[in-house]
N, C-alpha and C. Protein backbone atom coordinates (compact mmCIF):
# COMPACT_ATOMS: atom_id res chain seq x y z
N UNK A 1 84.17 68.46 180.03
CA UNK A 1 84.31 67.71 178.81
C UNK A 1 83.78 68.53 177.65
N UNK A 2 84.76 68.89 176.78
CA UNK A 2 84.02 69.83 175.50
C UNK A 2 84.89 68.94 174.10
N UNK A 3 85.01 67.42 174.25
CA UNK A 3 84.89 66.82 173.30
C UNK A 3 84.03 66.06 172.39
N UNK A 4 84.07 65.98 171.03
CA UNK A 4 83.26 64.62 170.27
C UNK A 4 81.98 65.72 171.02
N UNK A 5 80.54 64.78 171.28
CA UNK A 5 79.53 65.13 171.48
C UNK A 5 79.56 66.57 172.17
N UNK A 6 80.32 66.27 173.46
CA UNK A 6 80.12 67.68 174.40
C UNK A 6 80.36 69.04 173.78
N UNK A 7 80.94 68.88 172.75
CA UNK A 7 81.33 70.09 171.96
C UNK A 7 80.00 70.92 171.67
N UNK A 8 79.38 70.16 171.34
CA UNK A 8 78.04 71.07 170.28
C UNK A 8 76.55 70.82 171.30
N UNK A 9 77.08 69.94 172.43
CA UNK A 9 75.54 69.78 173.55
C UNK A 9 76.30 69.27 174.98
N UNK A 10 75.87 69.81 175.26
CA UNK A 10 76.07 69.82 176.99
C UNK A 10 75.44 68.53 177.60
N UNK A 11 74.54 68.20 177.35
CA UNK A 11 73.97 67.06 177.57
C UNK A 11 73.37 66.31 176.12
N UNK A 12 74.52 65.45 175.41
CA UNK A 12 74.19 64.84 174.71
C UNK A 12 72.97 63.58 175.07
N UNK A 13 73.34 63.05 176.30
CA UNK A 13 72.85 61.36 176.48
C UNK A 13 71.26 62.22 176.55
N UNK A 14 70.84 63.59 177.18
CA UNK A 14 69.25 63.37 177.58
C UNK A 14 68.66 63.82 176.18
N UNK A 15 69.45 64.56 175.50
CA UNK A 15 69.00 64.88 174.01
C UNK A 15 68.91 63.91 173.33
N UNK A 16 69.59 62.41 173.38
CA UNK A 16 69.62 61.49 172.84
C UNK A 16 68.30 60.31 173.40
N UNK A 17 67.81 60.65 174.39
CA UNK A 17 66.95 60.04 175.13
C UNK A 17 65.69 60.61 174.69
N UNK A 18 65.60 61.95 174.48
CA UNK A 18 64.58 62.78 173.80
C UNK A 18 64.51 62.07 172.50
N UNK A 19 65.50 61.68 171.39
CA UNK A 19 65.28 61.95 169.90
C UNK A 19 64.44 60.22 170.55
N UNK A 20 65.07 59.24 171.20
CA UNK A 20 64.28 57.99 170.93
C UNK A 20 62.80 58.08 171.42
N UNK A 21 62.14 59.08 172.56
CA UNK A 21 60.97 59.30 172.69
C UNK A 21 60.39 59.72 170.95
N UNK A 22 61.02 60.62 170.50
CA UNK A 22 60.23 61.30 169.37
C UNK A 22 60.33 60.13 168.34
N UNK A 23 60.66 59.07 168.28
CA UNK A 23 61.10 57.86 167.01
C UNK A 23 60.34 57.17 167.29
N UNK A 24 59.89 56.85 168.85
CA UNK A 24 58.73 56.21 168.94
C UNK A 24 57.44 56.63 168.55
N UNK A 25 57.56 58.08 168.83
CA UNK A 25 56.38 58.49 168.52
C UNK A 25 56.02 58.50 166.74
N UNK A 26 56.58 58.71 166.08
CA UNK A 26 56.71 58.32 164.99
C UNK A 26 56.26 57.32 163.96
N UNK A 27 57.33 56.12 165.02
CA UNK A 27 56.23 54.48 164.50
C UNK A 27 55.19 54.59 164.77
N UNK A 28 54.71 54.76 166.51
CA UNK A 28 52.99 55.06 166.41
C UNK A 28 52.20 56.17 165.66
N UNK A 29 52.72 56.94 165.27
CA UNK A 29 51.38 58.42 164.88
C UNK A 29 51.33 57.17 163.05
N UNK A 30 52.69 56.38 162.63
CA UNK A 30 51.74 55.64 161.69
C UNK A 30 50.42 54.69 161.52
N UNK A 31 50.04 54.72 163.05
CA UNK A 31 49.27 53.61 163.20
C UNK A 31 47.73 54.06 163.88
N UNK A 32 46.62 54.36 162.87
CA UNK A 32 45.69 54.83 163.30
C UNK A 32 45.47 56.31 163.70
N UNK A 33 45.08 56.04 165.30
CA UNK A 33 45.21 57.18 166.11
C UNK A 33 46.03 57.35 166.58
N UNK A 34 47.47 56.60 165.92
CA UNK A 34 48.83 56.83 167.00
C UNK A 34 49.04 58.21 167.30
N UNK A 35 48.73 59.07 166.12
CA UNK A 35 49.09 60.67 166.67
C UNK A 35 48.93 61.07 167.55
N UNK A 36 47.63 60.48 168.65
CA UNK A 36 47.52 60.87 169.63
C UNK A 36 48.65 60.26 170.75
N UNK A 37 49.00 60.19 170.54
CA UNK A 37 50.62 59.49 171.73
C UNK A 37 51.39 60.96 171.40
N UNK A 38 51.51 61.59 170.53
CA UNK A 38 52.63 63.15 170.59
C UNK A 38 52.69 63.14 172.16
N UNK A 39 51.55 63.45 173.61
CA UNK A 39 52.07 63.81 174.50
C UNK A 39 52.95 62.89 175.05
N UNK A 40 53.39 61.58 175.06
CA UNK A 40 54.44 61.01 175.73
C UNK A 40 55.90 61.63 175.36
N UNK A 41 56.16 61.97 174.07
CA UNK A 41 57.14 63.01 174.00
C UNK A 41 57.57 64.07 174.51
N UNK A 42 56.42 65.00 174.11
CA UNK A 42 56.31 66.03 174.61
C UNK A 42 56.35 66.42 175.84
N UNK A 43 55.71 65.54 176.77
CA UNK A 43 56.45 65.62 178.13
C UNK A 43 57.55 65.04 178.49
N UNK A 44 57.91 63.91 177.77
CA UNK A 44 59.56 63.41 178.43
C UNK A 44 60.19 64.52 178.27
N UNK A 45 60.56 64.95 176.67
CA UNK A 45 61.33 66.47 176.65
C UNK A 45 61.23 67.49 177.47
N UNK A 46 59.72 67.79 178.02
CA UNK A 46 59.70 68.77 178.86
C UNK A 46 60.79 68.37 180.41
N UNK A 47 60.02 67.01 180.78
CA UNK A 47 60.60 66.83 182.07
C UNK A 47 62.74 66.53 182.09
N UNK A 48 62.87 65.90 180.71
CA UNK A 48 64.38 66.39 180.23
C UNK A 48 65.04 67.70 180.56
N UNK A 49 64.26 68.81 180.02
CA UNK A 49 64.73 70.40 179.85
C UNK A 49 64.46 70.84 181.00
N UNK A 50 63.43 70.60 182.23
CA UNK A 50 62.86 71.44 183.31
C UNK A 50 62.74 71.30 184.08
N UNK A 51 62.26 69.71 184.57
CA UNK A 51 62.14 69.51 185.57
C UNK A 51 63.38 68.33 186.40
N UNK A 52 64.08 67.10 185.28
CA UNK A 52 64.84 66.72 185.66
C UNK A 52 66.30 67.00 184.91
N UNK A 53 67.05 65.84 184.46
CA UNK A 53 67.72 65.93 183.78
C UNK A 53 68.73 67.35 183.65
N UNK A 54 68.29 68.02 182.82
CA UNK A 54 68.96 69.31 182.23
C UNK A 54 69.31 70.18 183.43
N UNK A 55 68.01 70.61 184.13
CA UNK A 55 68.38 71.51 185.04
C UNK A 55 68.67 71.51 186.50
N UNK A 56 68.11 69.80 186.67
CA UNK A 56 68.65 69.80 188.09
C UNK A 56 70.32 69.76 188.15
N UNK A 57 70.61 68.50 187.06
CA UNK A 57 72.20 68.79 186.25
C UNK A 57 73.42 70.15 186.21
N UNK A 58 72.53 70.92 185.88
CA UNK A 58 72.96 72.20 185.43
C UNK A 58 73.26 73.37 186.92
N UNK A 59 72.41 72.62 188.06
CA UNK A 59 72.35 73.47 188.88
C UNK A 59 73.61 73.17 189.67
N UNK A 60 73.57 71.40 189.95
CA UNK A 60 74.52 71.48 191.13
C UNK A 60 76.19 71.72 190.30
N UNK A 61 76.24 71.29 188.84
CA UNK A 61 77.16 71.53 187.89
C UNK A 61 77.78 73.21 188.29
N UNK A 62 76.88 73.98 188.12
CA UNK A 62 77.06 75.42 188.52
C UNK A 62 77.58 75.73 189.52
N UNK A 63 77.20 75.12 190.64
CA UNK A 63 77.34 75.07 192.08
C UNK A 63 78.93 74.53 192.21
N UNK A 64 78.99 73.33 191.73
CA UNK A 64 80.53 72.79 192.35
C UNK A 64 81.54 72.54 191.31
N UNK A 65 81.52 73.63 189.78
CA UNK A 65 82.12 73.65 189.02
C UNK A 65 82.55 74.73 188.43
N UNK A 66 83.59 76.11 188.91
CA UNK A 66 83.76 77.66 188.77
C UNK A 66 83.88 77.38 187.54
N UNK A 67 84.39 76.38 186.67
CA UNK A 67 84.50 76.84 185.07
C UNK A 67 83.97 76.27 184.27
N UNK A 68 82.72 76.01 184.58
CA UNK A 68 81.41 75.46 183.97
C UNK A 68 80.49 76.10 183.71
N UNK A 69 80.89 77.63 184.00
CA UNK A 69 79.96 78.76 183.39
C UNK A 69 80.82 79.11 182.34
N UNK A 70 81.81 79.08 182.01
CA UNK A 70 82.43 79.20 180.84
C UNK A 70 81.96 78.49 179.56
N UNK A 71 82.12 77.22 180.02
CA UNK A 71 81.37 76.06 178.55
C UNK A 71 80.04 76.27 178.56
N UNK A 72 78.94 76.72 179.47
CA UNK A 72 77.60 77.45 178.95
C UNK A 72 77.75 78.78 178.09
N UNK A 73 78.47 79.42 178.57
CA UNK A 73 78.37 80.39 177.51
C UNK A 73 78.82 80.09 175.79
N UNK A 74 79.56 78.62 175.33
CA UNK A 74 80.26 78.71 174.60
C UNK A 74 79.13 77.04 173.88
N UNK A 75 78.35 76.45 174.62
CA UNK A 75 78.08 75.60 174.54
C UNK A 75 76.27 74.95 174.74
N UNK A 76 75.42 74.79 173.65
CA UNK A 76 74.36 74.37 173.89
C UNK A 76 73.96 73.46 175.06
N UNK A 77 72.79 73.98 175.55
CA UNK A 77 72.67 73.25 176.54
C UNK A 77 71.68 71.58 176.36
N UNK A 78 70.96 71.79 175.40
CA UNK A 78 70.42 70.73 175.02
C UNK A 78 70.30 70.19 173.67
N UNK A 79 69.56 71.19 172.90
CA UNK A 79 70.07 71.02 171.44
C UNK A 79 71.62 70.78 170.81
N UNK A 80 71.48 70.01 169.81
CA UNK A 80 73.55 70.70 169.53
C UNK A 80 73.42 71.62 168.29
N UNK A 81 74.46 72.18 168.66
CA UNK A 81 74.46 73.47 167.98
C UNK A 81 75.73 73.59 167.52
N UNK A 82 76.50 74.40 166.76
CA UNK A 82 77.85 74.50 166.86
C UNK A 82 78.19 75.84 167.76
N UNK A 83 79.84 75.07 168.11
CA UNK A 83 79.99 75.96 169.54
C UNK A 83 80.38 77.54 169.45
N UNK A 84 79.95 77.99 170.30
CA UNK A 84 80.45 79.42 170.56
C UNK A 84 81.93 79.67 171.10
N UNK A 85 82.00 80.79 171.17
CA UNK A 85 83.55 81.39 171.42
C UNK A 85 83.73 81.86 172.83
């Protein structure tokens, strides 16, 4: 799929799951010591990009898809970006 979203992110839905961690964090860092909540973000994103999501995704994708190394080379993997050639 390299339409609408997939064009510019490979995984729109976990990037989109990321921005609502960081919105939360947001409303709270207005509230007191909310700043201290940054790590609930900061690790969802991590576990998004590294440990689940992104790369377990990415692996078996690789594995049982020969032209799915093509749209990585042409295509952000988490961020969106505009696409490559």
């Amino acid at each position: 799929m390299d339409r609408g979203l997939w064009r510019y992110t490979r995984h729109p839905n976990y990037f989109g799951d990321a921005t609502v961690w960081w919105g939360f964090y947001l409303i709270a860092a207005g509230a007191g010591d909310g700043w201290l909540t940054v790590y609930s973000p900061l690790l969802m994103t991590f576990l998004l990009m590294q440990v689940s999501g992104v790369s377990l995704l990415e692996r078996t994708l690789k594995r049982t898809k020969p032209q799915y190394e093509d749209y990585t080379r042409r295509t952000s993997a988490f961020f969106p970006w505009f696409p490559g050639r």
